[in-house]
C-alpha atoms as a PDB file:
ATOM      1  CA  UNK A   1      15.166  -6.177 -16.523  1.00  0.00           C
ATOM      2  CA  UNK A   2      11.653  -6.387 -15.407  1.00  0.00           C
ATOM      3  CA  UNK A   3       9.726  -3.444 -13.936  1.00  0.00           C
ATOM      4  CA  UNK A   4       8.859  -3.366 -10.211  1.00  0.00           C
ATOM      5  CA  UNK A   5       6.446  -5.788  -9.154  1.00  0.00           C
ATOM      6  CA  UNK A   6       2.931  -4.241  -9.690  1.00  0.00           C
ATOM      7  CA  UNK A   7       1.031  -5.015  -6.692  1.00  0.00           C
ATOM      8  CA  UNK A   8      -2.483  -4.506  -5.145  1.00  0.00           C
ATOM      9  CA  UNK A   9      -3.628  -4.173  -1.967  1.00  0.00           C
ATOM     10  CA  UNK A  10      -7.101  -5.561  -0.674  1.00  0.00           C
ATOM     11  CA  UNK A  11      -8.294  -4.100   2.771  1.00  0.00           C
ATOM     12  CA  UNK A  12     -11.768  -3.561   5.122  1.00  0.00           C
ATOM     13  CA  UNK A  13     -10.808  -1.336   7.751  1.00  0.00           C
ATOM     14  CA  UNK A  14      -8.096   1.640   8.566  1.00  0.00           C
ATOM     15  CA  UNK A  15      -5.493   0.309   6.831  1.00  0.00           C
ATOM     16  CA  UNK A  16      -3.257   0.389   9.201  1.00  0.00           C
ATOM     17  CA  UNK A  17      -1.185  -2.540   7.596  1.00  0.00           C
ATOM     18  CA  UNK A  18      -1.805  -0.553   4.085  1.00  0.00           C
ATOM     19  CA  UNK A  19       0.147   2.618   5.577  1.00  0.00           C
ATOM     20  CA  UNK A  20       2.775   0.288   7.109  1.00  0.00           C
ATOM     21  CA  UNK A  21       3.569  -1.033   3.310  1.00  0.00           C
ATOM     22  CA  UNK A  22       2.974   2.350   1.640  1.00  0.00           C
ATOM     23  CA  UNK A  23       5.672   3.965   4.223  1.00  0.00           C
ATOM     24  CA  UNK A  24       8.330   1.181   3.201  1.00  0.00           C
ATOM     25  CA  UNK A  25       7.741   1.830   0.103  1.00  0.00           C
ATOM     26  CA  UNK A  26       8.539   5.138   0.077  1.00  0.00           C
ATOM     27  CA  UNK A  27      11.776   4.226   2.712  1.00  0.00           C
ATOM     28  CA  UNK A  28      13.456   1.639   0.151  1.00  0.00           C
ATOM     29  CA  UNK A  29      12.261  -0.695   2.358  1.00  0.00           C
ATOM     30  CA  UNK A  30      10.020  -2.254  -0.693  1.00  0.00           C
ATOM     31  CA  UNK A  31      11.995  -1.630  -3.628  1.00  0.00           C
ATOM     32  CA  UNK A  32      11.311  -4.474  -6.316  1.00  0.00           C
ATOM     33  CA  UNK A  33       7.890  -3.482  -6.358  1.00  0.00           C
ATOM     34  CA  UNK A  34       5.286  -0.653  -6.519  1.00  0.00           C
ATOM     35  CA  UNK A  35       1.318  -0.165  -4.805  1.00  0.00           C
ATOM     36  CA  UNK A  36      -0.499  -0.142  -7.923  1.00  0.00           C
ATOM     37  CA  UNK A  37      -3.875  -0.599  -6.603  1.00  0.00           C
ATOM     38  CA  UNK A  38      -6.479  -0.574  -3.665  1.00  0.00           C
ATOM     39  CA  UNK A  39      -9.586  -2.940  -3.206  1.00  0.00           C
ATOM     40  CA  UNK A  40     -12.131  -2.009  -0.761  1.00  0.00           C
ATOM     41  CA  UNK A  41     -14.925  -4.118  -0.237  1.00  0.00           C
ATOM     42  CA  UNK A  42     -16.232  -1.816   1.778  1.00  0.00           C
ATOM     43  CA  UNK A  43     -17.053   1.739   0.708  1.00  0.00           C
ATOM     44  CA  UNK A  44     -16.213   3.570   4.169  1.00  0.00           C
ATOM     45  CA  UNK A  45     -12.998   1.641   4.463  1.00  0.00           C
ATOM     46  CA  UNK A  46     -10.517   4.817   5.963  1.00  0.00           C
ATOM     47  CA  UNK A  47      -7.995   2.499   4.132  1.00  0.00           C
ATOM     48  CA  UNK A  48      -8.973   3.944   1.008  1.00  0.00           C
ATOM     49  CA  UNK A  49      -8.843   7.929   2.126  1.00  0.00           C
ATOM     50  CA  UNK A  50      -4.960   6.847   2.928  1.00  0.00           C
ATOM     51  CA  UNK A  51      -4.631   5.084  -0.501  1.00  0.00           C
ATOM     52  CA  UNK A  52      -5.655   8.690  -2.018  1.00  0.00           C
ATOM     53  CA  UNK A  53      -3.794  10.540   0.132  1.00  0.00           C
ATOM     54  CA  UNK A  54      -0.766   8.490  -1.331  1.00  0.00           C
ATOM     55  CA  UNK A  55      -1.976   8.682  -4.766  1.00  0.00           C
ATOM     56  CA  UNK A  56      -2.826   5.453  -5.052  1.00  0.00           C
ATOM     57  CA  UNK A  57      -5.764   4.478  -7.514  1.00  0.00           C
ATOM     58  CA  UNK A  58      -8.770   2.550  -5.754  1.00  0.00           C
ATOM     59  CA  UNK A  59     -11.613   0.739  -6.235  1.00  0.00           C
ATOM     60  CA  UNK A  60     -14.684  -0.426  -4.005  1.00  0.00           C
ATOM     61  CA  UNK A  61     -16.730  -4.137  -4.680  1.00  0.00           C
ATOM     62  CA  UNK A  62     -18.791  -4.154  -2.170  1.00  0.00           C
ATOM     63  CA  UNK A  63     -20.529  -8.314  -1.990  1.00  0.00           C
ATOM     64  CA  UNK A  64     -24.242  -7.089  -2.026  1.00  0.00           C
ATOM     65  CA  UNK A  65     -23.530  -4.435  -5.045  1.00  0.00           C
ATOM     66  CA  UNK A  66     -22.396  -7.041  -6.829  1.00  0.00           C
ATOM     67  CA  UNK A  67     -25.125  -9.570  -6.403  1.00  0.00           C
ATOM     68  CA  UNK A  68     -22.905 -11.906  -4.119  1.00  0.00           C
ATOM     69  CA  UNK A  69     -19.039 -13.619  -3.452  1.00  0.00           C
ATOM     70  CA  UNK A  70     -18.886 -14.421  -7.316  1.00  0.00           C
ATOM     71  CA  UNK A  71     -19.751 -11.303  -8.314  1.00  0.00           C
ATOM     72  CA  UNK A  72     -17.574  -9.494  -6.333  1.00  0.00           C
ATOM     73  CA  UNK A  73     -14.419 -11.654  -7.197  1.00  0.00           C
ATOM     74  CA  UNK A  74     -15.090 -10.863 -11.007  1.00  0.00           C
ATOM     75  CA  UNK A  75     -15.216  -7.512 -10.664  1.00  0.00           C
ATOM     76  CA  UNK A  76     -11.717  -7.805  -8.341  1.00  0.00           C
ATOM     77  CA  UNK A  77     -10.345  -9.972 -11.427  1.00  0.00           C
ATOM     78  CA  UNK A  78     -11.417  -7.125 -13.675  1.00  0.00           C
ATOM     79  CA  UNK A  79      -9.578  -4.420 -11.785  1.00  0.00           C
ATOM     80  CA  UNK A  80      -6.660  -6.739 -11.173  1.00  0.00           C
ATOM     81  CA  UNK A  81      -6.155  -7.238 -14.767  1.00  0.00           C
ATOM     82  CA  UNK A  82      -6.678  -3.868 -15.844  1.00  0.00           C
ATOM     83  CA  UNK A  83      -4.289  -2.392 -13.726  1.00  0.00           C
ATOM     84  CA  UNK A  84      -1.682  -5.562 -14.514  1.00  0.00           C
ATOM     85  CA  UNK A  85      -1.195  -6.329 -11.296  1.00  0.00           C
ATOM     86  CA  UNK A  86       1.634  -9.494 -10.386  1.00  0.00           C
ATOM     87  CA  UNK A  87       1.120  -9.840  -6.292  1.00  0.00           C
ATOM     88  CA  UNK A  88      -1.974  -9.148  -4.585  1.00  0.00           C
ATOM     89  CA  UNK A  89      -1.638  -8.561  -0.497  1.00  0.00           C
ATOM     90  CA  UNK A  90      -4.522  -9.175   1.931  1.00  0.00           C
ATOM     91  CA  UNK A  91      -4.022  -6.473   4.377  1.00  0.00           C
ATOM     92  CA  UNK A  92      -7.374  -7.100   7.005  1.00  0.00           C
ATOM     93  CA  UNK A  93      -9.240  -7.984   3.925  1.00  0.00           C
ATOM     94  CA  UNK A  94     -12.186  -9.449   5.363  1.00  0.00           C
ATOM     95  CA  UNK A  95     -13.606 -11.499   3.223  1.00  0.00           C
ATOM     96  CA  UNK A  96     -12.852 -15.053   2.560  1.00  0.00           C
ATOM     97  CA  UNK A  97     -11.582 -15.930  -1.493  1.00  0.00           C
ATOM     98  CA  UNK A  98     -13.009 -18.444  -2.443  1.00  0.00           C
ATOM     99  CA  UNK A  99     -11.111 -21.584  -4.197  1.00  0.00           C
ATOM    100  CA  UNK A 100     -11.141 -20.645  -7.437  1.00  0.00           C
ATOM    101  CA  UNK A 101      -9.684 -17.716  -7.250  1.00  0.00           C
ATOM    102  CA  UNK A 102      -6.833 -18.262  -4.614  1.00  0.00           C
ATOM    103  CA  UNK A 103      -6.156 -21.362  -7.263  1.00  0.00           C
ATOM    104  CA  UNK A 104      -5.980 -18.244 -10.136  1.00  0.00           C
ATOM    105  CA  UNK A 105      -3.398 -16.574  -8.245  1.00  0.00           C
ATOM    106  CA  UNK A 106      -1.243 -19.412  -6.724  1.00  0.00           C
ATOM    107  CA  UNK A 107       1.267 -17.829  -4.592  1.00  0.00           C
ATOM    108  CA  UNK A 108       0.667 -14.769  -5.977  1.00  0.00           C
ATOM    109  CA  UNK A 109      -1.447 -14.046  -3.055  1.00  0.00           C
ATOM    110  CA  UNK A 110       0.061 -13.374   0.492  1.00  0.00           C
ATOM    111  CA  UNK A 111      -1.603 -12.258   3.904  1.00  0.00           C
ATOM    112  CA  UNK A 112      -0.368 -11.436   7.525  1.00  0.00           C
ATOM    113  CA  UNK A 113      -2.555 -12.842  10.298  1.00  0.00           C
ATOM    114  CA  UNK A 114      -2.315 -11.684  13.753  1.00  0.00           C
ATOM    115  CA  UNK A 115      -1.122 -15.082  15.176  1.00  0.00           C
ATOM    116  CA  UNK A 116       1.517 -17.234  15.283  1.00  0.00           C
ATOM    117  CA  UNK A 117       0.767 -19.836  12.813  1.00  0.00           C
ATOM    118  CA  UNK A 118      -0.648 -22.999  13.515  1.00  0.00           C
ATOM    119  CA  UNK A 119      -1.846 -21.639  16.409  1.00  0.00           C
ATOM    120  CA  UNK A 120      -5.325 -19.164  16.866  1.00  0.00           C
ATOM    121  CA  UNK A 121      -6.054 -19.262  12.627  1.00  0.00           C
ATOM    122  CA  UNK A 122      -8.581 -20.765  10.329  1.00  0.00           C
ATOM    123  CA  UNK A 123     -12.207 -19.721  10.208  1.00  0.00           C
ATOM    124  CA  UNK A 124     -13.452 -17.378  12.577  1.00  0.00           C
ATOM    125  CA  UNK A 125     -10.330 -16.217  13.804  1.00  0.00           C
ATOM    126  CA  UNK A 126      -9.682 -12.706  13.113  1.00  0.00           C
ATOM    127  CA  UNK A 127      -9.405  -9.107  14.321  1.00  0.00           C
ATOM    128  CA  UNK A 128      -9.392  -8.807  17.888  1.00  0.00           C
ATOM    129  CA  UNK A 129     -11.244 -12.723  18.252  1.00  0.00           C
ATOM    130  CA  UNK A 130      -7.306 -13.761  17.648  1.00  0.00           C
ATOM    131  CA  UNK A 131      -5.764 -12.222  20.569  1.00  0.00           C
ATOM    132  CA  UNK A 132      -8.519 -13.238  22.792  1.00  0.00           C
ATOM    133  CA  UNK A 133      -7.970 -16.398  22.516  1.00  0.00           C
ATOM    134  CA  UNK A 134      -4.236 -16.204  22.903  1.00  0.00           C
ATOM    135  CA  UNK A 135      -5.369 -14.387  26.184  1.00  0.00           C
ATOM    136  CA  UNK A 136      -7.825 -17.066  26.763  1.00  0.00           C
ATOM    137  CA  UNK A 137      -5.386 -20.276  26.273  1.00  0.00           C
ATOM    138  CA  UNK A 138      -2.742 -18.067  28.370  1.00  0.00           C
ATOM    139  CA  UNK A 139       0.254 -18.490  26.263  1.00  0.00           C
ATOM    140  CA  UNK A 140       3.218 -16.306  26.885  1.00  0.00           C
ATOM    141  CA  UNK A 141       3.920 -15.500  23.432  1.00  0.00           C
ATOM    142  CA  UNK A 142       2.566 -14.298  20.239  1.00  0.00           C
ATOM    143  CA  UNK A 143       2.927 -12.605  17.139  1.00  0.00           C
ATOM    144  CA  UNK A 144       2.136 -12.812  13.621  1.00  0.00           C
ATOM    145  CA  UNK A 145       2.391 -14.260  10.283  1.00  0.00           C
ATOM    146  CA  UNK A 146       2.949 -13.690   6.888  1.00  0.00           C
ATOM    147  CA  UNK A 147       1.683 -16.301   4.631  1.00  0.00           C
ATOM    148  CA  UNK A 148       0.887 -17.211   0.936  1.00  0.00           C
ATOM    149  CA  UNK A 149      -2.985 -17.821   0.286  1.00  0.00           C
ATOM    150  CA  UNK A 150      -4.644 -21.016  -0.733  1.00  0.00           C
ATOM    151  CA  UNK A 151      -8.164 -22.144  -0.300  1.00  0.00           C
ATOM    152  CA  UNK A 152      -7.514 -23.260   3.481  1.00  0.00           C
ATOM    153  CA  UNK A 153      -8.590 -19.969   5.448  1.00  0.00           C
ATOM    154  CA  UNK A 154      -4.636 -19.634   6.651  1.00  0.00           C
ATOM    155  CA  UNK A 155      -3.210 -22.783   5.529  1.00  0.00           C
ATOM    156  CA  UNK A 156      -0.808 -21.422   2.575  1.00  0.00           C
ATOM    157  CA  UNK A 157       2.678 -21.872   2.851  1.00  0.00           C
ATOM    158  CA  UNK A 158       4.623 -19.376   5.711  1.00  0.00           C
ATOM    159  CA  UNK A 159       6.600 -16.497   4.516  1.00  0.00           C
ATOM    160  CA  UNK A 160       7.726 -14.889   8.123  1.00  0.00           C
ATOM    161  CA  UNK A 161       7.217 -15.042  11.410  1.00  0.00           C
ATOM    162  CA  UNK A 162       8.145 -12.984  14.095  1.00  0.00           C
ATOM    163  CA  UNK A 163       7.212 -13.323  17.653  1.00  0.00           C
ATOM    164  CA  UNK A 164       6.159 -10.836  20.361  1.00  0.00           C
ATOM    165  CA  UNK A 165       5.978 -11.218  24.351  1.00  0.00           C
ATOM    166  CA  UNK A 166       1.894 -11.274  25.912  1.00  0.00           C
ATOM    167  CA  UNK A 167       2.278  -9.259  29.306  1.00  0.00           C
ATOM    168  CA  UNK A 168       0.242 -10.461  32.576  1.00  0.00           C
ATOM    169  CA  UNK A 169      -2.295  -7.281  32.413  1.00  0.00           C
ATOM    170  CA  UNK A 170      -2.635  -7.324  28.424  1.00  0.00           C
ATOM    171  CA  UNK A 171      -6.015  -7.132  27.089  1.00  0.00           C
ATOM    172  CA  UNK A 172      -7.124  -8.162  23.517  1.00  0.00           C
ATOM    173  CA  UNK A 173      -6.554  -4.375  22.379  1.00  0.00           C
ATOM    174  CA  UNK A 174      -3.620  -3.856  24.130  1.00  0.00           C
ATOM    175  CA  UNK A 175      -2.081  -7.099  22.742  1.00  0.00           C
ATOM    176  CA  UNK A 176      -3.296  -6.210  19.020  1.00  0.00           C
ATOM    177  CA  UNK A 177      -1.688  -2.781  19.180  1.00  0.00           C
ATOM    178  CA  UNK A 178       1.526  -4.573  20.046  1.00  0.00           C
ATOM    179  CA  UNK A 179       1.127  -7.392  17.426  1.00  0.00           C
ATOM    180  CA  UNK A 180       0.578  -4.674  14.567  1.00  0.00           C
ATOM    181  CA  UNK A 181       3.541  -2.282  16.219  1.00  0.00           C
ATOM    182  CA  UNK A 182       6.471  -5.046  16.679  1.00  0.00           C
ATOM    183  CA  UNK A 183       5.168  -7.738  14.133  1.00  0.00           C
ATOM    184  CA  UNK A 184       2.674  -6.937  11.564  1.00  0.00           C
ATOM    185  CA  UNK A 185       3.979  -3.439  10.296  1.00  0.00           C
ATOM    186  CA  UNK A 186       7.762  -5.388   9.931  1.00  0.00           C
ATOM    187  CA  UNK A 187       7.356  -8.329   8.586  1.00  0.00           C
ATOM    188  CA  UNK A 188       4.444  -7.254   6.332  1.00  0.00           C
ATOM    189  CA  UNK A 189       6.778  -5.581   4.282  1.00  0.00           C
ATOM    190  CA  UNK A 190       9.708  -7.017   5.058  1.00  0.00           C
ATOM    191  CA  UNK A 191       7.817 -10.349   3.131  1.00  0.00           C
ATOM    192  CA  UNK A 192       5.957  -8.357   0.478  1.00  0.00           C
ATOM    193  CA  UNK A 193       9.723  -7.375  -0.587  1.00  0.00           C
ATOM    194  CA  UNK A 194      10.680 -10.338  -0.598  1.00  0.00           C
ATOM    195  CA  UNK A 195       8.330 -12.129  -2.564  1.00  0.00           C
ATOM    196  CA  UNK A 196       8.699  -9.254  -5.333  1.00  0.00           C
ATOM    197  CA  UNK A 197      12.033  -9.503  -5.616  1.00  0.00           C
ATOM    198  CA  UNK A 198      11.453 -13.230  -6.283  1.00  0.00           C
ATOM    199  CA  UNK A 199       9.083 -12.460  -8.673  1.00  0.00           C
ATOM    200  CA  UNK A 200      10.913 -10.371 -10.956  1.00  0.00           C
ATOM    201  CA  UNK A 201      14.004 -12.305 -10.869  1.00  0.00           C
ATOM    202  CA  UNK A 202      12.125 -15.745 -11.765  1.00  0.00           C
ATOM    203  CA  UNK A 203      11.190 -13.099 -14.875  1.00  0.00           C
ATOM    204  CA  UNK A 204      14.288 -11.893 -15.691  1.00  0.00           C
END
């Protein structure tokens, strides 16, 4: 039987989505695989203070450090493959991978995006720029996705989806509090379990 599904998690900000999968892990929620790692590419991520708290190892490849994109993606690669790591998960990893690598690690990369795919991704739309537009285009519902990662900025194949209501006096921070609550934190896990449990058993 193959061991858990070593995975590592690549984040920019609080790490709110990073808590979300390290509390399911610890729940039984994820149970085919195991946080091995945590990529920062930014050194005052609070992400990574929450990675230590959970004694999780991490790193931090910051773009300019590293003399650029390609520079930084080698020294991810490094880290990756020194820690053996199966699944990586974007967690508000802000930084875009570039071709090569999401062609490295064909669906062996997934990512949750604050929208309800096709509609408010691609380039540009992130953070709380997603939920304004939702706001903007005044449709009634949201919610977010979990995806696979190829070299179209959210164009990989869809994992989850779940769905959540926009009320008449939500505002974009309102709305992304809600996303994260009653989509992002669920199905996050709920599709990082998923896809290690497929892993392993396409190994056993």
């Amino acid at each position: 039987m193959k061991d858990k599904t070593r995975i590592a998690v690549l984040v920019s900000g609080g790490g709110t989505n990073l808590q979300a999968l390290i509390d399911a892990e610890k729940s039984g929620i994820i149970s085919n695989g195991t946080i091995v790692l945590v990529i920062s590419n930014k050194a005052g991520a609070y992400a990574l203070e929450r990675a230590k708290s959970a004694g999780i190892p991490t790193a931090v490849f910051e773009k300019k450090a590293c003399g650029g994109q390609e520079g930084m993606e080698r020294e991810i690669r490094t880290a990756l493959v020194d820690a053996r790591c199966d699944l990586i998960v974007l967690a508000g990893f802000l930084s875009i991978l570039s071709e090569d690598f999401t062609r490295d690690y064909d669906h062996r990369i997934v990512n949750v995006h604050p929208s309800l795919i096709p509609s408010f991704c691609g380039a540009g739309y992130y953070g709380l720029r997603v939920h304004e537009a939702a706001l903007a285009r005044g449709v009634k519902v949201t919610g977010a996705t979990v995806h696979f990662v190829n070299e179209i900025p959210d164009g990989g194949e869809i994992i989850l989806q779940k769905a959540v209501a926009i009320g008449k006096n939500d505002t974009p921070e309102t709305l992304q509090k809600r996303v994260m609550r009653l989509a992002e934190w669920k199905i996050l896990p709920a599709a990082v379990e998923l896809v290690s449990k497929q892993m392993r058993d396409k190994e056993n």
